[in-house]
N, C-alpha and C. Protein backbone atom coordinates (compact mmCIF):
# COMPACT_ATOMS: atom_id res chain seq x y z
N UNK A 1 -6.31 9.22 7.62
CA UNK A 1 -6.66 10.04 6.49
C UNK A 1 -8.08 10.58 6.71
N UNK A 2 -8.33 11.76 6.08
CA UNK A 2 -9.53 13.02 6.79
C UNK A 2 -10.76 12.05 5.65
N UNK A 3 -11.71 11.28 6.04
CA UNK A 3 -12.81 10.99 4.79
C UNK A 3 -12.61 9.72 4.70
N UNK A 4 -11.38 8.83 4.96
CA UNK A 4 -11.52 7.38 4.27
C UNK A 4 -10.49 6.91 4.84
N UNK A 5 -10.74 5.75 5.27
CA UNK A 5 -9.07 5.48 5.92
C UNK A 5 -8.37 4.44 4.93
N UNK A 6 -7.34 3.75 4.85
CA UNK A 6 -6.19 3.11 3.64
C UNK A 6 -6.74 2.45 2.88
N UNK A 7 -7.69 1.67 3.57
CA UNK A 7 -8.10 0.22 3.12
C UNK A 7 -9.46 0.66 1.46
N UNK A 8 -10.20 1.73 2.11
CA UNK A 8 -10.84 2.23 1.34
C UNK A 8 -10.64 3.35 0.25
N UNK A 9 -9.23 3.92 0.62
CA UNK A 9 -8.10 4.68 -0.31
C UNK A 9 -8.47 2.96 -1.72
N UNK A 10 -7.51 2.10 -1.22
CA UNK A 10 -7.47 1.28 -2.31
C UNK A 10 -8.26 1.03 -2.86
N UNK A 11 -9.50 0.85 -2.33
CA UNK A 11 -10.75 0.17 -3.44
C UNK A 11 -11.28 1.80 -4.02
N UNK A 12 -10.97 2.35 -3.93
CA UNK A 12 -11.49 3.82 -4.37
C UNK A 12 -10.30 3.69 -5.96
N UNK A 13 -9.20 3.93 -5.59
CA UNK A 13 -8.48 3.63 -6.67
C UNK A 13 -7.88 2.81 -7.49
N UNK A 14 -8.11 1.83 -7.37
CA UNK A 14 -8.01 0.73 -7.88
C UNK A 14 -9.41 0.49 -8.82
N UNK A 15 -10.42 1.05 -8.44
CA UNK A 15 -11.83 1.12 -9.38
C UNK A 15 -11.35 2.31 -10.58
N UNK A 16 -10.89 3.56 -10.91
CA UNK A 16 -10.51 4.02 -11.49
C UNK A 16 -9.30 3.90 -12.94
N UNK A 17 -10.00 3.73 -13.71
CA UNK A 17 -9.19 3.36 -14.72
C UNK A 17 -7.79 4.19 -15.16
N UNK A 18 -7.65 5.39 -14.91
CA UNK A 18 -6.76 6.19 -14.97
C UNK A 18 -5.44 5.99 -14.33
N UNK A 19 -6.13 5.31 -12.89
CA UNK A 19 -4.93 5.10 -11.54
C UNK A 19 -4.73 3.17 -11.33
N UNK A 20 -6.36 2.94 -11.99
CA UNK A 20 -5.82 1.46 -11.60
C UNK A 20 -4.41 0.93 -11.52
N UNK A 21 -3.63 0.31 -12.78
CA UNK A 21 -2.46 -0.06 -12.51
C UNK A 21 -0.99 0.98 -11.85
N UNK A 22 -1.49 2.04 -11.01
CA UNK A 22 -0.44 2.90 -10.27
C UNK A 22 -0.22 2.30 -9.14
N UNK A 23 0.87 1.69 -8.61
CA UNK A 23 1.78 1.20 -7.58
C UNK A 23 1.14 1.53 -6.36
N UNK A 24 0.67 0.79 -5.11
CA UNK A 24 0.23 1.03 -3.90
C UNK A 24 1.06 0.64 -2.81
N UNK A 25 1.75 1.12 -2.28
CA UNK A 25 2.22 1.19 -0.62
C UNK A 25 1.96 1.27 0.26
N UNK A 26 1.07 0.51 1.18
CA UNK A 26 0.66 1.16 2.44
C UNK A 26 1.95 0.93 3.55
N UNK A 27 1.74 2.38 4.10
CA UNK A 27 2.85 2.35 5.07
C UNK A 27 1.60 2.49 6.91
N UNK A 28 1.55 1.62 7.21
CA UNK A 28 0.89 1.77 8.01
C UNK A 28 1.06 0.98 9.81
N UNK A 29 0.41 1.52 11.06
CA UNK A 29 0.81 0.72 12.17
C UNK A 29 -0.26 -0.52 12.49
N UNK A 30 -1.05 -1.10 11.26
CA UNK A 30 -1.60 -1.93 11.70
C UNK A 30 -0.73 -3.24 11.53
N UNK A 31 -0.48 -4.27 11.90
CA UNK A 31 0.36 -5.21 12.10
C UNK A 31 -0.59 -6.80 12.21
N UNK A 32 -1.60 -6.79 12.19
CA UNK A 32 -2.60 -8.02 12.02
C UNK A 32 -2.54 -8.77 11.09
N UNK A 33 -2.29 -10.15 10.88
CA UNK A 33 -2.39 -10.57 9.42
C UNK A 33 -3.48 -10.51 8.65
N UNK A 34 -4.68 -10.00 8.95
CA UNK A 34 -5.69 -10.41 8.61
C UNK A 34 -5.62 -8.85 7.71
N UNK A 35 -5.71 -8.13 8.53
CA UNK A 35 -5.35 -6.69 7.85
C UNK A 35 -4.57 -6.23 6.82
N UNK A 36 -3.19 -6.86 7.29
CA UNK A 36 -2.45 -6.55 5.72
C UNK A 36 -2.41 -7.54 4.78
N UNK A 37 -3.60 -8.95 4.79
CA UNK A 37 -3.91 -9.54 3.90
C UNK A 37 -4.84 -8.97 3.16
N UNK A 38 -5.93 -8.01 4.04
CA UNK A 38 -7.12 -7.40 3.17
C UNK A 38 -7.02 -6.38 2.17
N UNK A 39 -5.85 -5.63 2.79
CA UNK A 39 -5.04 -4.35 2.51
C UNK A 39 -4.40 -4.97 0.49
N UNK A 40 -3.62 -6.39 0.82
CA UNK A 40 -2.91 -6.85 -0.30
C UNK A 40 -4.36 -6.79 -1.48
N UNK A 41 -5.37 -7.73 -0.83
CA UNK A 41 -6.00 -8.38 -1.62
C UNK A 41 -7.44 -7.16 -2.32
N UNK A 42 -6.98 -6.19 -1.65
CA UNK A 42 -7.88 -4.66 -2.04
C UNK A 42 -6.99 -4.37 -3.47
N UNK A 43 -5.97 -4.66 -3.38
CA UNK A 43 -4.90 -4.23 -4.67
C UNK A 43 -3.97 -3.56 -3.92
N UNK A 44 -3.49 -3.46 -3.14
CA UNK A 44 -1.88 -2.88 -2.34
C UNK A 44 -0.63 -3.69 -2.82
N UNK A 45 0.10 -3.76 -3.44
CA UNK A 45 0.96 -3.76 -4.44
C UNK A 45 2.61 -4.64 -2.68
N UNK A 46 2.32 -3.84 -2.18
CA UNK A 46 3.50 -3.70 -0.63
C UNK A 46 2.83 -3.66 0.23
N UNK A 47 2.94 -4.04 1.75
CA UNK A 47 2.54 -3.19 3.07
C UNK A 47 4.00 -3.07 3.90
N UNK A 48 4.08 -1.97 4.32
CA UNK A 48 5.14 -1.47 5.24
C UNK A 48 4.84 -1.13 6.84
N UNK A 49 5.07 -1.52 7.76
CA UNK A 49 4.28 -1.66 9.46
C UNK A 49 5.41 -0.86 9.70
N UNK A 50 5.06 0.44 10.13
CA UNK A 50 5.91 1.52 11.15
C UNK A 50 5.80 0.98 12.56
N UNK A 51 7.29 0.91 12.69
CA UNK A 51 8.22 1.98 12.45
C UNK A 51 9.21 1.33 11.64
N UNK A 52 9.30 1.99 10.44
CA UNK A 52 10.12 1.83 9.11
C UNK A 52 11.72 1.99 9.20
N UNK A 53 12.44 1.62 8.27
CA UNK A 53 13.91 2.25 7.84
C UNK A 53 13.55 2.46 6.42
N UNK A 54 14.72 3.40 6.34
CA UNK A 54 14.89 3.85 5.03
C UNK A 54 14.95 2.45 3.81
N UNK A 55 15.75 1.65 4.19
CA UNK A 55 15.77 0.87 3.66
C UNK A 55 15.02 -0.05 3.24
N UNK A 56 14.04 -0.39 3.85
CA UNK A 56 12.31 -0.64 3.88
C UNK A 56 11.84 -0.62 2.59
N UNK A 57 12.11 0.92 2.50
CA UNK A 57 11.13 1.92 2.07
C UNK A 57 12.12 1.26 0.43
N UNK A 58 13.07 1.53 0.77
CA UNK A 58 13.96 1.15 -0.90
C UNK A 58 13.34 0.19 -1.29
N UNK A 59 13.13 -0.95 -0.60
CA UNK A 59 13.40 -2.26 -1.06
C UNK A 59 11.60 -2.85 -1.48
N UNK A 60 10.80 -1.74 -0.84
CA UNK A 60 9.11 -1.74 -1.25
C UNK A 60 9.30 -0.93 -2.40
N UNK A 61 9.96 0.29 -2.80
CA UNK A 61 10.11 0.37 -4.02
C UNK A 61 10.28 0.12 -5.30
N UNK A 62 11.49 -0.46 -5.08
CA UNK A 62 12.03 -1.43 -5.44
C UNK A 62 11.26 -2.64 -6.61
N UNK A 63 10.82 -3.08 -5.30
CA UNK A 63 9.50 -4.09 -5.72
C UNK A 63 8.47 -3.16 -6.62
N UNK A 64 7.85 -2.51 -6.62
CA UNK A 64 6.92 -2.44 -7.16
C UNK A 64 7.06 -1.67 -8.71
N UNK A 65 8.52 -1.64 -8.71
CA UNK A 65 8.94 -0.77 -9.91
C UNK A 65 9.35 0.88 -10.24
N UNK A 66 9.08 1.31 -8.69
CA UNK A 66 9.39 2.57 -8.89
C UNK A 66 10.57 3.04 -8.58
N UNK A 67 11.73 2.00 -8.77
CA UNK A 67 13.10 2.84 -8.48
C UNK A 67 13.77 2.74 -10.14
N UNK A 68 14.86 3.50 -10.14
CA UNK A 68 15.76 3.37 -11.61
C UNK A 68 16.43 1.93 -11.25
């Protein structure tokens, strides 16, 4: 991302009262535990490690409330 990369996406919005409680997904190729523990504990709601399926993607939805 052009300015901020994921990790700092989250603490950017997650400080915002407007967006705070809006659903976070990172879909990303970092794969470290340490990373998508920091990623969770920033407020990321899911993490998804490409290369994805569709089904993935349902079932992180899913979770976080944004399917019918």
């Amino acid at each position: 991302m052009p300015g901020m990369d994921g990790l700092e996406f989250i603490r950017e919005v997650r400080q915002l009262p407007d967006l705070n409680a809006m659903p976070l997904i990172v879909v990303s190729t970092e794969s470290e535990a340490d990373r998508i523990a920091e990623c969770l504990q920033a407020g990321a709601n899911e993490y998804v490690m490409k290369p994805y399926t569709r089904e993935v993607i349902l079932e992180k939805l899913t979770i976080v409330g944004a399917t019918e």
